[in-house]
Protein backbone atom coordinates (compact mmCIF):
# COMPACT_ATOMS: atom_id res chain seq x y z
CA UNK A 1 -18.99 -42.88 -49.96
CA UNK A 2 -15.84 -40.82 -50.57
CA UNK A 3 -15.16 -37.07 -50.04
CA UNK A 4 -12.39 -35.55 -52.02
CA UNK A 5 -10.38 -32.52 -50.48
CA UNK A 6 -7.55 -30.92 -50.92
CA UNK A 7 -5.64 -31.55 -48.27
CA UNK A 8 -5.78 -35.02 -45.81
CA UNK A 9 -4.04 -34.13 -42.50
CA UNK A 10 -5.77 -30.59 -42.37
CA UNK A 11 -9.21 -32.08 -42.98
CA UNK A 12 -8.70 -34.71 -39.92
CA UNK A 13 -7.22 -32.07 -37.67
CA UNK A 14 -10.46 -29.39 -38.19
CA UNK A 15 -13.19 -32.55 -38.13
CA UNK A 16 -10.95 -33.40 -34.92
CA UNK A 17 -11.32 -29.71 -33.87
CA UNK A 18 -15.35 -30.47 -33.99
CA UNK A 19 -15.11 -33.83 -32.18
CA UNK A 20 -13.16 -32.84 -29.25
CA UNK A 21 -13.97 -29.47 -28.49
CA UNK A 22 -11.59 -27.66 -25.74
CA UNK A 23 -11.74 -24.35 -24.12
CA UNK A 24 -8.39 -23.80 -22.76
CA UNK A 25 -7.63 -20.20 -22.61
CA UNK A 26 -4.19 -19.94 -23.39
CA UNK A 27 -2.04 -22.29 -25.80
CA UNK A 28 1.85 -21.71 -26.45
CA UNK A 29 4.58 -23.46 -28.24
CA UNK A 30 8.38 -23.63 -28.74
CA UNK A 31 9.89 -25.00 -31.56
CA UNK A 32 13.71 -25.53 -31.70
CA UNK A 33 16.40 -28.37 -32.06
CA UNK A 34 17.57 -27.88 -28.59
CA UNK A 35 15.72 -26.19 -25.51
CA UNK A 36 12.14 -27.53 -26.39
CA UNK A 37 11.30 -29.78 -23.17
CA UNK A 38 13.35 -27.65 -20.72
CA UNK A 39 11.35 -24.90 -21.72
CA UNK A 40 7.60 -26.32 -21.30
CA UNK A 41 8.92 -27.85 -18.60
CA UNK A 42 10.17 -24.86 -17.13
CA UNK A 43 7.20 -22.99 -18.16
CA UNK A 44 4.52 -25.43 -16.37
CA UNK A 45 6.50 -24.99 -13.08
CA UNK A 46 6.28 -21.29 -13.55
CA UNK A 47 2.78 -21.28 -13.89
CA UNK A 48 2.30 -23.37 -10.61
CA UNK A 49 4.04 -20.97 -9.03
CA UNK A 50 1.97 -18.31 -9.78
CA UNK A 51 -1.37 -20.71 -9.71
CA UNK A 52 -2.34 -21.05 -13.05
CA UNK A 53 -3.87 -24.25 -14.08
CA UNK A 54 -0.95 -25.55 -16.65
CA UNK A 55 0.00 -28.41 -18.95
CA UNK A 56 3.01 -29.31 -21.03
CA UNK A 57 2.55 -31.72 -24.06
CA UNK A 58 5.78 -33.07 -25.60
CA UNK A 59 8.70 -35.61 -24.96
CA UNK A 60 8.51 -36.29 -21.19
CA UNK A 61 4.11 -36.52 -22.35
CA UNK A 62 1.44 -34.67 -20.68
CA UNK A 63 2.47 -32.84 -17.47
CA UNK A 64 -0.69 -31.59 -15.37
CA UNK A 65 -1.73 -31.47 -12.03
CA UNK A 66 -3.60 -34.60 -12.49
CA UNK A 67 -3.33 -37.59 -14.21
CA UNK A 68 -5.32 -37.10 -17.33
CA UNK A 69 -5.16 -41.13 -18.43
CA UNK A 70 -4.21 -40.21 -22.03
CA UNK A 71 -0.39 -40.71 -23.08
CA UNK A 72 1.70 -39.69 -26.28
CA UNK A 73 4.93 -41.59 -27.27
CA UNK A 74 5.69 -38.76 -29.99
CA UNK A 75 7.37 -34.89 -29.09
CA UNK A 76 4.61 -33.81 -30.57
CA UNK A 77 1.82 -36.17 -30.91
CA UNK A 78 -0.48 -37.21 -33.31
CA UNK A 79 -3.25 -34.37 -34.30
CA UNK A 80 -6.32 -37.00 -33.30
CA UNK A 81 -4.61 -37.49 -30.06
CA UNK A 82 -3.83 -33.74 -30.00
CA UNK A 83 -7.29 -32.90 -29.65
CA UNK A 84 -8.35 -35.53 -27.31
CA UNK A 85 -5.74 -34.17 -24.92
CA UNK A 86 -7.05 -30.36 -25.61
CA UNK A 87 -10.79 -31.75 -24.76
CA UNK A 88 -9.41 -34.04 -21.53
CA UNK A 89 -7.60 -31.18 -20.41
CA UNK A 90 -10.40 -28.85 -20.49
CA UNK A 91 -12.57 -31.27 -18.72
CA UNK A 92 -10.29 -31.20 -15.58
CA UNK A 93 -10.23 -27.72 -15.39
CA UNK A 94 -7.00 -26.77 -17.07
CA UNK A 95 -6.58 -23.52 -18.25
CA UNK A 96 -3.03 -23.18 -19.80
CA UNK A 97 -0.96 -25.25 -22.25
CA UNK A 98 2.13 -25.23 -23.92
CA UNK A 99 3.06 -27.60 -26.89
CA UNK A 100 6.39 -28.94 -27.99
CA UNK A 101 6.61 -28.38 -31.70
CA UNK A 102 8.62 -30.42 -33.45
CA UNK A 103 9.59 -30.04 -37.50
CA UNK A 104 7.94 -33.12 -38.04
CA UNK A 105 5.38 -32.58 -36.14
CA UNK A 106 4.52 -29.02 -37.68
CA UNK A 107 5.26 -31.01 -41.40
CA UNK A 108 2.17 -33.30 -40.74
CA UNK A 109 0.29 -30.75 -39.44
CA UNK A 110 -0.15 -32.71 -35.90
CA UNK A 111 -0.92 -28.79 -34.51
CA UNK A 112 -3.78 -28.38 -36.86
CA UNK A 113 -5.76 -26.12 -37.17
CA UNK A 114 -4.92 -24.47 -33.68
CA UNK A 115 -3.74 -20.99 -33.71
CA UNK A 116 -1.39 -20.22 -30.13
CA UNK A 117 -0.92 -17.08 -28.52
CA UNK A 118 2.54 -17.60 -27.98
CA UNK A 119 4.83 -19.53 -29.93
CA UNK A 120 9.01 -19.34 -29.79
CA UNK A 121 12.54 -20.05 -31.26
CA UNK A 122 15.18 -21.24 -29.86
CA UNK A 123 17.58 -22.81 -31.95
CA UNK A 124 18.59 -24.51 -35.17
CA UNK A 125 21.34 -27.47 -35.59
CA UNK A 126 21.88 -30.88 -37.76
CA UNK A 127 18.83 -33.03 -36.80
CA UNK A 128 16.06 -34.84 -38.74
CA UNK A 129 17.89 -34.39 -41.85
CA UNK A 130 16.54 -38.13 -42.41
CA UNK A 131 12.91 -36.75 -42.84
CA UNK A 132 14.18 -33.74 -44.46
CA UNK A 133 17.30 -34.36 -46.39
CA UNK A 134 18.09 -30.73 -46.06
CA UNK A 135 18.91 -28.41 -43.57
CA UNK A 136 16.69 -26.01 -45.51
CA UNK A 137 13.84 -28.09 -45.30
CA UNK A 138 14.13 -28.34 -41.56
CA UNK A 139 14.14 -24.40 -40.97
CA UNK A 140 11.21 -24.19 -43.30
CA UNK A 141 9.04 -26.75 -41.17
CA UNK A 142 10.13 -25.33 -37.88
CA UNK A 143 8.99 -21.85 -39.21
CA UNK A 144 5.11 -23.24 -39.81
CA UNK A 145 5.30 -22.44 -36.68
CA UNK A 146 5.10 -18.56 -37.23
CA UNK A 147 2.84 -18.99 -40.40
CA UNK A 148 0.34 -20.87 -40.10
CA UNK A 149 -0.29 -21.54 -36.61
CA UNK A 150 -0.70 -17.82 -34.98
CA UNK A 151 -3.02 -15.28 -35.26
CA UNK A 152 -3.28 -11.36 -35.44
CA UNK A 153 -2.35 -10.83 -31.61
CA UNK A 154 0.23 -13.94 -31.14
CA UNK A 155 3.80 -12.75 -29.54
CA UNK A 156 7.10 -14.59 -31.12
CA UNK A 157 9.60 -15.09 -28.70
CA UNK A 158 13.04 -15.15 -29.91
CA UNK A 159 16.80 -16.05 -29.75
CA UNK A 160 18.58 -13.45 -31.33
CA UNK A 161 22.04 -15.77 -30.65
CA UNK A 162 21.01 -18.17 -32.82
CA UNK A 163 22.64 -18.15 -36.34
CA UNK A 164 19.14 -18.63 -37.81
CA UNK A 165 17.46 -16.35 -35.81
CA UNK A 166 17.43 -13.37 -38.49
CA UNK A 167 15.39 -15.49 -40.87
CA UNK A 168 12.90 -15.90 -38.00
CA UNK A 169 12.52 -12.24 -37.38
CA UNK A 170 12.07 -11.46 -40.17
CA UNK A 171 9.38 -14.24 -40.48
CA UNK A 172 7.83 -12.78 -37.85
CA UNK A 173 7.81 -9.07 -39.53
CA UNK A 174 6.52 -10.03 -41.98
CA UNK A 175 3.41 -11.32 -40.57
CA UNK A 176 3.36 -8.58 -38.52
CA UNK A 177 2.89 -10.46 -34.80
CA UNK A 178 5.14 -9.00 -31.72
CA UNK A 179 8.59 -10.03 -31.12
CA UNK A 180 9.77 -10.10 -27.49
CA UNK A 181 13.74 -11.35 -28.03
CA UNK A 182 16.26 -12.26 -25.93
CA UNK A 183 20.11 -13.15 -26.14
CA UNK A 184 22.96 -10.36 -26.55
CA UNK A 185 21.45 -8.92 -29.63
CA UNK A 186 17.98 -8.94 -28.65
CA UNK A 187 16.03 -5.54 -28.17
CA UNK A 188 13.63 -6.70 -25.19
CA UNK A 189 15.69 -8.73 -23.08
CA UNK A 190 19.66 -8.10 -23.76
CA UNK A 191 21.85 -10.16 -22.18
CA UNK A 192 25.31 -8.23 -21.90
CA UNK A 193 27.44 -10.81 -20.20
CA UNK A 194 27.52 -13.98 -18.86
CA UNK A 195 30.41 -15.29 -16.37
CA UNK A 196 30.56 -18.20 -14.36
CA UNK A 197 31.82 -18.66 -10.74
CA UNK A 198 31.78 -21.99 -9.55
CA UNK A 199 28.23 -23.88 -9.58
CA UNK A 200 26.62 -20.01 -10.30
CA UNK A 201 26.69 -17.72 -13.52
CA UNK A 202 26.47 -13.71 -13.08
CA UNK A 203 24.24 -12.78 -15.75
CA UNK A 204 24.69 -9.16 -16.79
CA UNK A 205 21.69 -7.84 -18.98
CA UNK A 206 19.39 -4.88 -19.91
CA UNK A 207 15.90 -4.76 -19.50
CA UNK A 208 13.30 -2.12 -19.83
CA UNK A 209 16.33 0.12 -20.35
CA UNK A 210 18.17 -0.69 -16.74
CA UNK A 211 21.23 -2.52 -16.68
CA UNK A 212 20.48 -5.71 -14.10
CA UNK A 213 22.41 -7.90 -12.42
CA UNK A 214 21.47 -11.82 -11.02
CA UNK A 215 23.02 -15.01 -10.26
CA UNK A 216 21.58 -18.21 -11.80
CA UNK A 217 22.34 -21.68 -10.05
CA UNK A 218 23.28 -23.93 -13.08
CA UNK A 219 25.73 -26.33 -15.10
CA UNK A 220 25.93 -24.36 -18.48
CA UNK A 221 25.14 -21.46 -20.52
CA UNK A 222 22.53 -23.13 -22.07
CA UNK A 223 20.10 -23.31 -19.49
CA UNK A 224 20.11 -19.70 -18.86
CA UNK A 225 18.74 -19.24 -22.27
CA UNK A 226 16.10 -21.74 -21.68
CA UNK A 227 14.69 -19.74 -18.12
CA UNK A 228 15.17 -16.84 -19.77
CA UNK A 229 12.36 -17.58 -23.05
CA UNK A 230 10.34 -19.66 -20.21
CA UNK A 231 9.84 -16.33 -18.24
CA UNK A 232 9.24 -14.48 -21.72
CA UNK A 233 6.44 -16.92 -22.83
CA UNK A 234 5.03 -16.87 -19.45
CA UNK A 235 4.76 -12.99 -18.64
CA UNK A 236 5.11 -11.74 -22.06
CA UNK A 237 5.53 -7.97 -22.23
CA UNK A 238 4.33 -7.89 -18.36
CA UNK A 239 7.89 -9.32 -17.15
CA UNK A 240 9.42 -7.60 -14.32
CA UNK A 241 12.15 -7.77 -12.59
CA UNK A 242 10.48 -9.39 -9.14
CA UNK A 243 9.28 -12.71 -11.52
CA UNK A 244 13.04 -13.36 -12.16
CA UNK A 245 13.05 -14.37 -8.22
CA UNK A 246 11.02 -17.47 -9.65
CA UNK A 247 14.86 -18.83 -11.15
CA UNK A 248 15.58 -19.66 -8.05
CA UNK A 249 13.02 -22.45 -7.94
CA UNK A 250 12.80 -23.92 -11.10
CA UNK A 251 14.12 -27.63 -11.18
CA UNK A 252 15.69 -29.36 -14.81
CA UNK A 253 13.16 -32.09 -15.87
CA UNK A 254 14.93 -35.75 -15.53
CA UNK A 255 17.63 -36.58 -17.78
CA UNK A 256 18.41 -32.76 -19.22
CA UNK A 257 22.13 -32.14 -17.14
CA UNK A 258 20.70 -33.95 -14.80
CA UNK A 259 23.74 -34.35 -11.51
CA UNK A 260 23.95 -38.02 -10.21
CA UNK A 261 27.11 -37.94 -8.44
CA UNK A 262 29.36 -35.12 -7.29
CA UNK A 263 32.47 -36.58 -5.44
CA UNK A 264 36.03 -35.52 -4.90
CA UNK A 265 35.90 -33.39 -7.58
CA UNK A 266 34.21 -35.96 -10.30
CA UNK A 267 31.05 -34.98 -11.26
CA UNK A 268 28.68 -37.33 -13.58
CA UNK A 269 25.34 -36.12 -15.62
CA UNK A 270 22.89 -37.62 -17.37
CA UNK A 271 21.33 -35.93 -20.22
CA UNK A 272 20.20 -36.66 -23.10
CA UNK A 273 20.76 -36.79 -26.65
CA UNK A 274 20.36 -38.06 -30.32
């Protein structure tokens, strides 16, 4: 017996949808060449911290409370496996999620045929041009993303620094979801300044129309960017002011500027990279 349809990977992903059923309440995801993992990593310790049953899905796997006894080699992994993880998370009472979504993985419609309630931007370089010969073709699968994976009341968070970021927004006009930006153009969280004294960076920015002032304990500019959409995708538009005391607390995931030695000046990270 064969059943003809029009499109393969979309037909697995919604018979997938009826075969492992999930009721997790919340679902987010950042797409980005850089920033991805720090993020959901970032973003699961946030929610611990404010006791919210959490999960991240991408390149370090599944991060829960729990061992869940399923595994994923891929960033983003496969859409059957995708949906066994949605259903096994459910079953162990997990409420929150947040997906790494990588071009690739939005290209083969892995995601299918969920809809998130939070997805973000963070940045586009060189990468994957081996899958998608162009860099054109890579920005086009990373914005799927904002297409055809959210829904009427989904929030786009976005970096405004980001030399791509203006196609984004616009994206995002267009279909008409809420932006909540950050970076030193953004609207909702504008950073004004950022200087760096020793092992801490001042960050000077303006939010909810108050210029702010706090120190950040890091290794590069970078990072800062990273808490900053974490917090953003977490809280949405009810950030304040007192959740940025959660900084303070958040740990890099292993590998990502990651300090193994700091003597007599000579300091040696591991992170990693393509």
């Amino acid at each position: 017996m064969f059943i003809e349809v029009e499109d393969v990977r979309f037909t697995i992903s919604e018979i997938c949808l009826n075969f492992f059923p999930n009721k997790i309440n919340q679902k987010l995801a950042i797409t980005g060449t850089n920033g991805k993992t720090s993020i959901s990593f970032y973003v699961h310790q946030i929610w611990k911290k404010i006791n919210i049953n959490g999960a991240f899905v991408g390149t370090l796997g599944i991060g829960y409370k729990r061992n869940i006894n399923l595994k994923s080699n891929l960033t983003t992994p496969d859409v059957v496996n995708t949906h066994k993880i949605l259903k096994r998370l459910t079953e162990l009472e997990c409420t929150n999620v947040i997906f790494e979504a990588s071009s690739i993985g939005l290209h083969q419609k892995r995601l299918s045929p969920i809809k998130f309630d939070v997805v973000g931007f963070t940045n586009l370089s060189n990468d994957h041009l081996d899958y998608h010969k162009n860099i054109n073709n890579y920005k086009l699968s990373k914005s799927l993303l904002f297409t055809d994976y959210i829904k009427k009341n989904s929030l786009a968070v976005i970096n405004t620094d980001s030399k791509f970021s203006k196609f984004f927004l616009d994206l995002c006009k267009k279909k008409e979801i809420k932006i909540l930006d950050y970076g030193q153009k953004a609207k909702f969280f504008k950073i004004k300044k950022i200087k760096r004294v020793d092992d801490l960076f001042e960050v000077k920015f303006i939010f909810k129309n108050k210029e702010q002032n706090i120190k950040i304990k890091c290794f590069a500019e970078f990072e800062i960017y990273n808490i900053i959409c974490s917090l953003i995708m977490v809280f949405n538009t009810k950030l304040n002011i007192k959740n940025l005391k959660i900084i303070s607390d958040l740990k890099n995931p292993s590998g990502r500027l990651e300090k193994i030695f700091d003597k007599k000046a000579i300091r040696v990270f591991i992170d990693y990279a393509h």
